[in-house]
C-alpha atoms as a PDB file:
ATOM      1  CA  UNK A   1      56.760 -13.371 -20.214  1.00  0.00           C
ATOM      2  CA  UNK A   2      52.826 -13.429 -20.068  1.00  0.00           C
ATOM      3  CA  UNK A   3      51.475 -15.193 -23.503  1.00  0.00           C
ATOM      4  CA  UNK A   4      48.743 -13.982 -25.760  1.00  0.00           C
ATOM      5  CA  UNK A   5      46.149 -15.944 -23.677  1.00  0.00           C
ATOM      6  CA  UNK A   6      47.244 -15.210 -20.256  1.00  0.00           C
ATOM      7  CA  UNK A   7      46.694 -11.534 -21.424  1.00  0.00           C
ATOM      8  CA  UNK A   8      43.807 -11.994 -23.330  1.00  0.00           C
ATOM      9  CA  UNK A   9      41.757 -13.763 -20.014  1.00  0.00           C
ATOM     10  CA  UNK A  10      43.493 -10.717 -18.368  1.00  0.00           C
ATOM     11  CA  UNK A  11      41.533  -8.413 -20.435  1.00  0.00           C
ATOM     12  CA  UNK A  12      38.708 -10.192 -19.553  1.00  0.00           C
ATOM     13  CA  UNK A  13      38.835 -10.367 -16.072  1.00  0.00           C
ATOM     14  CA  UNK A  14      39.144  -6.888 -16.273  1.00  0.00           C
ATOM     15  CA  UNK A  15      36.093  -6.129 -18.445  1.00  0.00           C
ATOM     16  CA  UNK A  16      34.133  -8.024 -16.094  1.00  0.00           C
ATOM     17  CA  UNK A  17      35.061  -6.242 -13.216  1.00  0.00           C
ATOM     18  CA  UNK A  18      34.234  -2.860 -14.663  1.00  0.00           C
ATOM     19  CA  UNK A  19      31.069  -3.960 -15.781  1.00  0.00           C
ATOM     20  CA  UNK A  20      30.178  -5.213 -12.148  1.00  0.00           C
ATOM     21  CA  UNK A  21      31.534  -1.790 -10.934  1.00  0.00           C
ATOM     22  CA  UNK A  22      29.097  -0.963 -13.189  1.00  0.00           C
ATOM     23  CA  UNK A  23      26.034  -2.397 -12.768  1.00  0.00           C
ATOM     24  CA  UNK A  24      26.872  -1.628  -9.258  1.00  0.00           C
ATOM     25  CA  UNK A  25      26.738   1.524  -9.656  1.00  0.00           C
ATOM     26  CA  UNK A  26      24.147   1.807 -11.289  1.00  0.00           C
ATOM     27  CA  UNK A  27      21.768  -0.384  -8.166  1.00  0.00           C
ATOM     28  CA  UNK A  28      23.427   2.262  -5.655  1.00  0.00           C
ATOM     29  CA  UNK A  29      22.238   5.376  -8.136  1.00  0.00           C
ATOM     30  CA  UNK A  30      18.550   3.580  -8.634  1.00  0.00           C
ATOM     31  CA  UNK A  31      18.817   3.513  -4.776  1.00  0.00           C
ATOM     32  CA  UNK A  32      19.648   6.597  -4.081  1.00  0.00           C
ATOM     33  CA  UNK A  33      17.255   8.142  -6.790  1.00  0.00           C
ATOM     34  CA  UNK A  34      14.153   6.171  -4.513  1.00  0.00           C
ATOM     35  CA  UNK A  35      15.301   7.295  -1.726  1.00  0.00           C
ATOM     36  CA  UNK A  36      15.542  11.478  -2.590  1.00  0.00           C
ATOM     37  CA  UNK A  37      11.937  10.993  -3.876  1.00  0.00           C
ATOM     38  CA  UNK A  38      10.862   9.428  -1.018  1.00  0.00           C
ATOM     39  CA  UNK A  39      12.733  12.045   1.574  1.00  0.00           C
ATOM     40  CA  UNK A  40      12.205  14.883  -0.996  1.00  0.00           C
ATOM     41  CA  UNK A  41       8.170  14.272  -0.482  1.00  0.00           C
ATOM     42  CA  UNK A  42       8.782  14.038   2.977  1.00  0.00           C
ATOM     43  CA  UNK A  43       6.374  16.277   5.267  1.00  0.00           C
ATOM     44  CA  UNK A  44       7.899  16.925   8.806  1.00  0.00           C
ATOM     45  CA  UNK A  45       5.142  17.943  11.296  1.00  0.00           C
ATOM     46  CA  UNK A  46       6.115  20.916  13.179  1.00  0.00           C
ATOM     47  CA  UNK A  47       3.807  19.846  16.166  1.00  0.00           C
ATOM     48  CA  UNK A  48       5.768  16.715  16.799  1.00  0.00           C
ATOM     49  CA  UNK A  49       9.162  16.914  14.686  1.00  0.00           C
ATOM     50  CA  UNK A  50       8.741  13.780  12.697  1.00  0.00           C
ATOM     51  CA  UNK A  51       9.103  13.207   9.527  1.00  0.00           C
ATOM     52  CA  UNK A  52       6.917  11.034   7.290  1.00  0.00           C
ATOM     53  CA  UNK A  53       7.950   9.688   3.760  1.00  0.00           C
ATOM     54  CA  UNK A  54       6.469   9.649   0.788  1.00  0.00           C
ATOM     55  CA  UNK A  55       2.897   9.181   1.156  1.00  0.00           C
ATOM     56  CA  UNK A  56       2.381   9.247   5.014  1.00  0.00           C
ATOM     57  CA  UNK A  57       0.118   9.889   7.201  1.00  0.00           C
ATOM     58  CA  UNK A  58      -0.579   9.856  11.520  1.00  0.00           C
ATOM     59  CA  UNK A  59      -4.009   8.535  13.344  1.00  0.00           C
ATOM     60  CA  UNK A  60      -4.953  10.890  15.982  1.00  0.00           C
ATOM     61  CA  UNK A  61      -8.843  11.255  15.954  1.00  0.00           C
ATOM     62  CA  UNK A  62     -11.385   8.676  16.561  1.00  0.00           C
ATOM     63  CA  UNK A  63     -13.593  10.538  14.539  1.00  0.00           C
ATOM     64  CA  UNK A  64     -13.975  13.647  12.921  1.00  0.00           C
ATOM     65  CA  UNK A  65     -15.761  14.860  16.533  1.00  0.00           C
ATOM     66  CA  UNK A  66     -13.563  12.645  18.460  1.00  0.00           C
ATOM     67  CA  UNK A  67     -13.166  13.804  22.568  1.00  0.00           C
ATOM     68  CA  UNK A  68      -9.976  11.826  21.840  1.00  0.00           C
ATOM     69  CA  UNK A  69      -7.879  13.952  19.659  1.00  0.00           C
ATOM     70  CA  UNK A  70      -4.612  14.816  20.894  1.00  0.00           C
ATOM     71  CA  UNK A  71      -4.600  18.157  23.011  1.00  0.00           C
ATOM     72  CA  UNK A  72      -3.475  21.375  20.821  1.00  0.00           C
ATOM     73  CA  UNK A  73       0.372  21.239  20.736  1.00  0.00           C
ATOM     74  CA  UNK A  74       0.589  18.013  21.938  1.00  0.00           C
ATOM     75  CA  UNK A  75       2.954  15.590  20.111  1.00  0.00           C
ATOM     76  CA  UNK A  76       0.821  14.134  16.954  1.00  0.00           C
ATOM     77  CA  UNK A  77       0.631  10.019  17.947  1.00  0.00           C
ATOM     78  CA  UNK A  78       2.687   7.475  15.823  1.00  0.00           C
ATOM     79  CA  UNK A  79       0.407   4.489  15.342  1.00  0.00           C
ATOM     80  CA  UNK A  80       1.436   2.385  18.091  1.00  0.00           C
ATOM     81  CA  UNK A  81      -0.399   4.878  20.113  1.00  0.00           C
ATOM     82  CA  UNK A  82      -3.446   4.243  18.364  1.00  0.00           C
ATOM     83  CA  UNK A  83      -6.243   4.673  21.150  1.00  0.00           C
ATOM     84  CA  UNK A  84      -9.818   3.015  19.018  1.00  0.00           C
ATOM     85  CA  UNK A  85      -9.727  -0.777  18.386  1.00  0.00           C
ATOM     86  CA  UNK A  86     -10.064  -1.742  14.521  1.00  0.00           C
ATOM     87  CA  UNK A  87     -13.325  -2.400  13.562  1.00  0.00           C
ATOM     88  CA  UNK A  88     -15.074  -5.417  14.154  1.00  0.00           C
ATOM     89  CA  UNK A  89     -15.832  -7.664  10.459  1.00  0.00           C
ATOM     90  CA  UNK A  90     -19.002  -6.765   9.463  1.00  0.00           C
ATOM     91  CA  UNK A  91     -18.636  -7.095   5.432  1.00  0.00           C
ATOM     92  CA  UNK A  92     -18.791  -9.952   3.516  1.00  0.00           C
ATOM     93  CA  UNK A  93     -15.342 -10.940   3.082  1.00  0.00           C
ATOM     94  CA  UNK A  94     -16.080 -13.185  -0.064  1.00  0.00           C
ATOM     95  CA  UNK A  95     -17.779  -9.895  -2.397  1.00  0.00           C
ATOM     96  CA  UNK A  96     -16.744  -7.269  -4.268  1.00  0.00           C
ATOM     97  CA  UNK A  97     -17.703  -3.534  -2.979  1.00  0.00           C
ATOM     98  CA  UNK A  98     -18.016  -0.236  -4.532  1.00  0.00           C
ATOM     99  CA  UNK A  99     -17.061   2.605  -2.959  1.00  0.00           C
ATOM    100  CA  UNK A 100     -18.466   6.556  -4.647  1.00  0.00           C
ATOM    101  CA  UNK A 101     -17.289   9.383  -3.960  1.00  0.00           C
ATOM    102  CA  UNK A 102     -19.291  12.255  -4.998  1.00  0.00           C
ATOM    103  CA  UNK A 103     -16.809  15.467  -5.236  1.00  0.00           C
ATOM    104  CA  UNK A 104     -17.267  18.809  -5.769  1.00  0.00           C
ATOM    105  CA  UNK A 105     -14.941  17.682  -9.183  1.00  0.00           C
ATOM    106  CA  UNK A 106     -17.283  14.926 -10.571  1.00  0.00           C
ATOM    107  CA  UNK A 107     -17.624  11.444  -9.453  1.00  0.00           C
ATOM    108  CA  UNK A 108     -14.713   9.192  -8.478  1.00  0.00           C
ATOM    109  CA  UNK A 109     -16.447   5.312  -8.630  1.00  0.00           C
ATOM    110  CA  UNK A 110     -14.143   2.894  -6.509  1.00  0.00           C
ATOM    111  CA  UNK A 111     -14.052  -1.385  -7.132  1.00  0.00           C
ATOM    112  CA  UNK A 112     -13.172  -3.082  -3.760  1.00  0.00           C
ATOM    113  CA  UNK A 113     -12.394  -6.423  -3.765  1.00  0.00           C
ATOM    114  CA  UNK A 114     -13.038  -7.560  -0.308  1.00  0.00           C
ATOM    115  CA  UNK A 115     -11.484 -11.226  -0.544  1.00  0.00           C
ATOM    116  CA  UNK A 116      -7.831  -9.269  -1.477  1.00  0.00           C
ATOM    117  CA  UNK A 117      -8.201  -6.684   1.535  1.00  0.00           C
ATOM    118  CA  UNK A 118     -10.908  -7.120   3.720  1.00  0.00           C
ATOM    119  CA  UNK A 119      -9.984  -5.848   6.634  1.00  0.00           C
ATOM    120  CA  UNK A 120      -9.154  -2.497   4.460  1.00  0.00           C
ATOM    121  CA  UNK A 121     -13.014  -2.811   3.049  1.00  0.00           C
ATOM    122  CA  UNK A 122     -14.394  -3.275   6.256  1.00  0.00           C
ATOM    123  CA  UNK A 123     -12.857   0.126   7.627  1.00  0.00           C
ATOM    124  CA  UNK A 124     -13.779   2.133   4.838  1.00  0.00           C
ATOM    125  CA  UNK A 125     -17.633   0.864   4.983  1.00  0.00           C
ATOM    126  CA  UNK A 126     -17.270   1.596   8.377  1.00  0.00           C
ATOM    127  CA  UNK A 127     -16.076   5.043   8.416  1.00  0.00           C
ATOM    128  CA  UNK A 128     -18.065   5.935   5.304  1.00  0.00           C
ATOM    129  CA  UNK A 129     -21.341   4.416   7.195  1.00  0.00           C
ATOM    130  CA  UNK A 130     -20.657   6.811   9.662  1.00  0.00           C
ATOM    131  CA  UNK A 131     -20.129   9.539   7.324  1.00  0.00           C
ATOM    132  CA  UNK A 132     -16.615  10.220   8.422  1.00  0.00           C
ATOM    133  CA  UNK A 133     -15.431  11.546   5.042  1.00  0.00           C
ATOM    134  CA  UNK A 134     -18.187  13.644   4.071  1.00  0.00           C
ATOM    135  CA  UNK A 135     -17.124  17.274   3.948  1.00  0.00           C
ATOM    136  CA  UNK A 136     -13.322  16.441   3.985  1.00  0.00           C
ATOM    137  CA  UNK A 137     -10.981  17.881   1.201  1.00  0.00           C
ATOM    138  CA  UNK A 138      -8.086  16.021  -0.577  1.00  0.00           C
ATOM    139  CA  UNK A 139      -5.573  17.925   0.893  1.00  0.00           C
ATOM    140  CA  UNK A 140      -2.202  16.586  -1.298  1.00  0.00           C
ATOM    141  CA  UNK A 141      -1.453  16.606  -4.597  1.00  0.00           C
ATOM    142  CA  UNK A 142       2.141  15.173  -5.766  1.00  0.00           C
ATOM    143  CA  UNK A 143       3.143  16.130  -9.597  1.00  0.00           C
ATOM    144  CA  UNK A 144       6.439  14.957  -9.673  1.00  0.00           C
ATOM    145  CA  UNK A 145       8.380  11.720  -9.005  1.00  0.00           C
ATOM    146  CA  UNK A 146       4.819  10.212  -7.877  1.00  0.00           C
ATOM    147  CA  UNK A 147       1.207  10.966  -9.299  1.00  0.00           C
ATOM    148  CA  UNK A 148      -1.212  10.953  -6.549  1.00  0.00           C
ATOM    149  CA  UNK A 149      -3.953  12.680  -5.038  1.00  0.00           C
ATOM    150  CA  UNK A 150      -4.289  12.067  -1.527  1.00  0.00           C
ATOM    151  CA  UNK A 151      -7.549  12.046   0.623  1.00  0.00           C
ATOM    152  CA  UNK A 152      -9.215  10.928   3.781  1.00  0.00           C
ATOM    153  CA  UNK A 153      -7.781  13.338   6.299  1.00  0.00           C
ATOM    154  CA  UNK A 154     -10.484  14.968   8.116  1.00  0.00           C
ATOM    155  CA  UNK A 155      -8.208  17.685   9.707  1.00  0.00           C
ATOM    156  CA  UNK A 156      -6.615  18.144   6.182  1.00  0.00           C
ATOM    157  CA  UNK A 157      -2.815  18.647   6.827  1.00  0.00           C
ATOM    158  CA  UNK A 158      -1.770  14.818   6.618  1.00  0.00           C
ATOM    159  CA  UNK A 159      -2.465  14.552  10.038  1.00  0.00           C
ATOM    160  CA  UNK A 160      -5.486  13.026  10.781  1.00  0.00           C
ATOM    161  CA  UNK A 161      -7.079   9.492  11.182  1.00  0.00           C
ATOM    162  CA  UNK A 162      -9.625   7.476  12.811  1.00  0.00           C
ATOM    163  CA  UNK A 163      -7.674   6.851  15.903  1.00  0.00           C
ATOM    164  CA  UNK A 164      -6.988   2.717  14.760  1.00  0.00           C
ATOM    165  CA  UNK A 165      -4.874   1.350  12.814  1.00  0.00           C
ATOM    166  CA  UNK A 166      -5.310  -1.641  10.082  1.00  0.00           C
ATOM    167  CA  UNK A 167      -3.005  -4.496   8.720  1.00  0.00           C
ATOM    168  CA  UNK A 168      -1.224  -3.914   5.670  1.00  0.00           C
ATOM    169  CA  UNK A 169      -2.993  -6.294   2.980  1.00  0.00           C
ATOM    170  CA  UNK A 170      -2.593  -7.477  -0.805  1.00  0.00           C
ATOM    171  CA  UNK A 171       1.239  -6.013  -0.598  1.00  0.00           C
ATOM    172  CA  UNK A 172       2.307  -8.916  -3.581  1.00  0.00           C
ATOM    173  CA  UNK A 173      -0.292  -7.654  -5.936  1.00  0.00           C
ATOM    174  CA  UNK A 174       1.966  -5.503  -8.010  1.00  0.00           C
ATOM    175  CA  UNK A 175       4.426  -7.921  -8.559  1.00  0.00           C
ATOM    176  CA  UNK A 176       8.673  -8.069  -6.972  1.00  0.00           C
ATOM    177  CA  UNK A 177      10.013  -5.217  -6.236  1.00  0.00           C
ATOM    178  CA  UNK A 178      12.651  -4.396  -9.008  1.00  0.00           C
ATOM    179  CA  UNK A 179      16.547  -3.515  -7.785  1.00  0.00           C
ATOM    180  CA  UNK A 180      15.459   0.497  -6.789  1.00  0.00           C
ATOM    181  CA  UNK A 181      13.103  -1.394  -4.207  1.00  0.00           C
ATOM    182  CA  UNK A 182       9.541  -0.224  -6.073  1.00  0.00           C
ATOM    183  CA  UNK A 183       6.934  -1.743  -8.051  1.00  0.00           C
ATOM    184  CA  UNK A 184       4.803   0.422 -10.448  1.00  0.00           C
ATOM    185  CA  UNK A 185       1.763   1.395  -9.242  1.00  0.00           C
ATOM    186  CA  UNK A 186      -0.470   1.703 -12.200  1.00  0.00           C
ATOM    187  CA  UNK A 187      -2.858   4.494 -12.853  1.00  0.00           C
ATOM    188  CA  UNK A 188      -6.054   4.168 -11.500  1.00  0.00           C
ATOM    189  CA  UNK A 189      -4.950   2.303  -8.375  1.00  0.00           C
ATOM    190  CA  UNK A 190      -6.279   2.975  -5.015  1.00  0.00           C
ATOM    191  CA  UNK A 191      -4.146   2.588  -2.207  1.00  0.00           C
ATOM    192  CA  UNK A 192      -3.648   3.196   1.921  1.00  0.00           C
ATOM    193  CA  UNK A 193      -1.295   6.105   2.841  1.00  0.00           C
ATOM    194  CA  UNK A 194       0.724   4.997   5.940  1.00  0.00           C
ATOM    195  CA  UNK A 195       3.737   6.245   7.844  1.00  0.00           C
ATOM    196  CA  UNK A 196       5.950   3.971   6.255  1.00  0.00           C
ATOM    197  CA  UNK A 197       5.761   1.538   9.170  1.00  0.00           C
ATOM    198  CA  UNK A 198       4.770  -1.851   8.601  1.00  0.00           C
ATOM    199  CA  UNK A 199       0.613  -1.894   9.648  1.00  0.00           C
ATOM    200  CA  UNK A 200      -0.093   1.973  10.220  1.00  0.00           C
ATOM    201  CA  UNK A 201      -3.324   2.776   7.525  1.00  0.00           C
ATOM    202  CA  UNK A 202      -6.100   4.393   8.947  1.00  0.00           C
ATOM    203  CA  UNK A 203      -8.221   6.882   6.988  1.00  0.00           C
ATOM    204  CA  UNK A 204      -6.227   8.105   4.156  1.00  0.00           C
ATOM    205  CA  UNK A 205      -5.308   7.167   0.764  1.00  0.00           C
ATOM    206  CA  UNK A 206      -4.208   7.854  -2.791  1.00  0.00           C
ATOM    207  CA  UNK A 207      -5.073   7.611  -5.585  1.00  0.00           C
ATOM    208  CA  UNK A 208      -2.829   7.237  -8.805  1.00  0.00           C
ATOM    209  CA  UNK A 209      -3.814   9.505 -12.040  1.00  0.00           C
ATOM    210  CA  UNK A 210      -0.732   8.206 -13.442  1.00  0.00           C
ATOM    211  CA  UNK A 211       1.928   5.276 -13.603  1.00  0.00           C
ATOM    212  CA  UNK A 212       3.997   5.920 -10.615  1.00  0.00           C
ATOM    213  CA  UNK A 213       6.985   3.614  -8.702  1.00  0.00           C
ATOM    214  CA  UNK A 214       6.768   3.699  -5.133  1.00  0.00           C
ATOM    215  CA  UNK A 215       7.784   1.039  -2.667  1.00  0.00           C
ATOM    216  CA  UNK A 216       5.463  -2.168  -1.997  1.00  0.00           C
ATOM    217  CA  UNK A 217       4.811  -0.894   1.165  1.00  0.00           C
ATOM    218  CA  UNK A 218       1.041   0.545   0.371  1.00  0.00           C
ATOM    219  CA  UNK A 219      -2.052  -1.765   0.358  1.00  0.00           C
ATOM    220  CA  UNK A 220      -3.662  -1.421  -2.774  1.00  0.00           C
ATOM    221  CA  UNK A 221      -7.156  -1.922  -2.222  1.00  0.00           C
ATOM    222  CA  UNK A 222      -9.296  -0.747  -5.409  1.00  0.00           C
ATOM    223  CA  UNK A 223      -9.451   0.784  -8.812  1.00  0.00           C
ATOM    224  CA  UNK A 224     -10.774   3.525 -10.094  1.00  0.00           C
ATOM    225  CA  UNK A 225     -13.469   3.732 -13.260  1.00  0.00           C
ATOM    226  CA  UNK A 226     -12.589   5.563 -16.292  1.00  0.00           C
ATOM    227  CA  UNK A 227     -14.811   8.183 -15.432  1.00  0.00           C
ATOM    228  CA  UNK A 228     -13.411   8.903 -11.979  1.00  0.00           C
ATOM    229  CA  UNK A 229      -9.526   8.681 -13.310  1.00  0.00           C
ATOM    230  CA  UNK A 230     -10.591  11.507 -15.858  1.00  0.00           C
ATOM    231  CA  UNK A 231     -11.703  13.307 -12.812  1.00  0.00           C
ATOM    232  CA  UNK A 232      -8.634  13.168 -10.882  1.00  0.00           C
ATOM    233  CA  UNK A 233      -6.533  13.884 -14.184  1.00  0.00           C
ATOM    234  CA  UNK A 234      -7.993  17.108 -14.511  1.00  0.00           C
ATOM    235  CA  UNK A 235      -7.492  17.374 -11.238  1.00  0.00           C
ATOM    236  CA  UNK A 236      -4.051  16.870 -11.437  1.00  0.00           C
ATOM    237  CA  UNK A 237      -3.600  18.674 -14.437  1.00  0.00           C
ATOM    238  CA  UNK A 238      -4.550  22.117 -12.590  1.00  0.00           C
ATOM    239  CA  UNK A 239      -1.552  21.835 -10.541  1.00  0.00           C
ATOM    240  CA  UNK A 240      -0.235  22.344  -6.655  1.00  0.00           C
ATOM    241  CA  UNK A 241      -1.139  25.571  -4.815  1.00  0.00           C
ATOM    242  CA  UNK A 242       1.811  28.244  -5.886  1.00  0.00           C
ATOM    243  CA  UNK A 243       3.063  26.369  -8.733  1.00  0.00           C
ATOM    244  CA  UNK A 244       4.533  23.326  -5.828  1.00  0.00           C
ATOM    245  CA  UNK A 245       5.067  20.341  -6.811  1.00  0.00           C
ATOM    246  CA  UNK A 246       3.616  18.584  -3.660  1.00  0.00           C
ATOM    247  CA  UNK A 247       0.936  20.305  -1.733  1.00  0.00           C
ATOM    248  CA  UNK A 248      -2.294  21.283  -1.637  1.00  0.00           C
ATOM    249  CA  UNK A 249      -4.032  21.039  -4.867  1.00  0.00           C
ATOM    250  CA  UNK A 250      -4.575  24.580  -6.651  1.00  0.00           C
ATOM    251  CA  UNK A 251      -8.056  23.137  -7.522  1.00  0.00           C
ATOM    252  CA  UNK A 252     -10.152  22.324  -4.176  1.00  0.00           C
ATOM    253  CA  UNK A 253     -11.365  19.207  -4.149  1.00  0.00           C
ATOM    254  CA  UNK A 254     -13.761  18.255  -1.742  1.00  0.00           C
ATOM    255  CA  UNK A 255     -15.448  14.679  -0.567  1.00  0.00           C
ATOM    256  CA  UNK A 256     -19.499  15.870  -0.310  1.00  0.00           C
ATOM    257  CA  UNK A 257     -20.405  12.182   0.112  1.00  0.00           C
ATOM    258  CA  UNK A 258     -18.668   8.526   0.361  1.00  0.00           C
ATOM    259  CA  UNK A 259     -20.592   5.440   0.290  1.00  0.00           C
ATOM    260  CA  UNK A 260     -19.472   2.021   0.643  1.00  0.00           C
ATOM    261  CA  UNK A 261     -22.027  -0.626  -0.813  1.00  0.00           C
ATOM    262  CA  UNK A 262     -21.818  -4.263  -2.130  1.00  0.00           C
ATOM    263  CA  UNK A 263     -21.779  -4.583  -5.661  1.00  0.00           C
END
């Protein structure tokens, strides 16, 4: 015959194995939930058939005028078939840089801190000394699950890049990544669009207009000044092309001028 305690530790066992199953659960659910908004903003490039999460991107032209873009058709280059070398260090590695863009929107005012990413600095001084993003449109705008606007493609389809590659930097800033595998990437934060590969930035990046959870696999590199956030708000606020949640924006937004200077 069992006694009052044996079935009273019983009980308990048994309560503490359904709250396990539950809390189990409930990790597998917050798992699943990052990974259908990370396949659900997927874009899959007819040219080449693959697919690229979240916010993703591929490095195919040296420049915007590049003799090295891919032929028409051609499969679209993953990064380890990056053909330009990175950019030699030319930045001071100890400051703090500013990068503006001026947009046919209003002003977007970026803080760089080189000693967190310089490597990331350096390429964007580079490619905005040789005007590389002047004329190029922000060609993705996501309004659900994640809150970005995404720039720096000079072919504007997600497609395009400088033709290099740069290292993933600052990746700890935003703190551990909780049990769904993000961190909270606050509004106003700056960050490299990659392929979801460990190392593959090149030219494009996002930026947040509101608090959004996305893996810690994006170098965050700057921030963005009131003003400029209020920019990309009402950006954001105008919605995707046809009423989408992830596309185009239905307002055009266009980069007239960057500049990268020491501040």
């Amino acid at each position: 015959m069992v006694s009052s305690d044996q079935r009273r530790r019983q009980l308990a066992r048994e309560k503490f194995e359904r709250q396990q199953q539950r809390r189990e659960a409930a990790r597998r659910k917050a798992r699943r939930r990052n990974a259908i908004v990370a396949a659900g903003l997927a874009v899959v490039l007819a040219s080449g058939g693959a697919v690229y999460a979240s916010v993703a991107l591929t490095d195919d032209d040296t420049d915007k005028s590049s003799d090295n873009a891919a032929p028409s058709g051609s499969p679209t280059p993953t990064a380890s078939e990056s053909k330009a070398p990175e950019p030699k260090m030319a930045i001071d590695a100890e400051a703090k840089y500013t990068m503006s863009l001026d947009t046919s929107r209003g002003a977007i005012s970026i803080a760089m801190d080189a000693a967190k990413t310089p490597r990331t600095v350096n390429s964007f001084k580079h490619l905005a000394d040789k005007e590389y993003f002047d004329g190029t449109k922000c060609h993705r705008l996501t309004t659900s699950g994640i809150f970005v606007l995404q720039c720096g493609d000079p072919k504007g389809d997600g497609t395009g890049g400088p033709g290099y590659t740069i290292p993933d930097e600052n990746l700890t800033a935003l703190g551990k990544a909780g049990a769904d595998g993000s961190v909270t990437f606050p509004a106003g934060t700056v960050a490299m669009a990659n392929t979801m590969q460990p190392n593959t930035g090149g030219s494009q990046f996002f930026l947040v207009y509101k608090d959004t959870k996305l893996p810690p696999q994006f170098t965050p590199f700057g921030t963005i000044d009131a003003a400029g956030l209020k920019v990309v708000q009402e950006i954001a606020k105008a919605g995707v092309a046809g009423g989408a949640t992830d596309g185009a924006p239905k307002t055009t937004v266009t980069v007239e001028k960057a500049a990268v200077r020491k501040a």
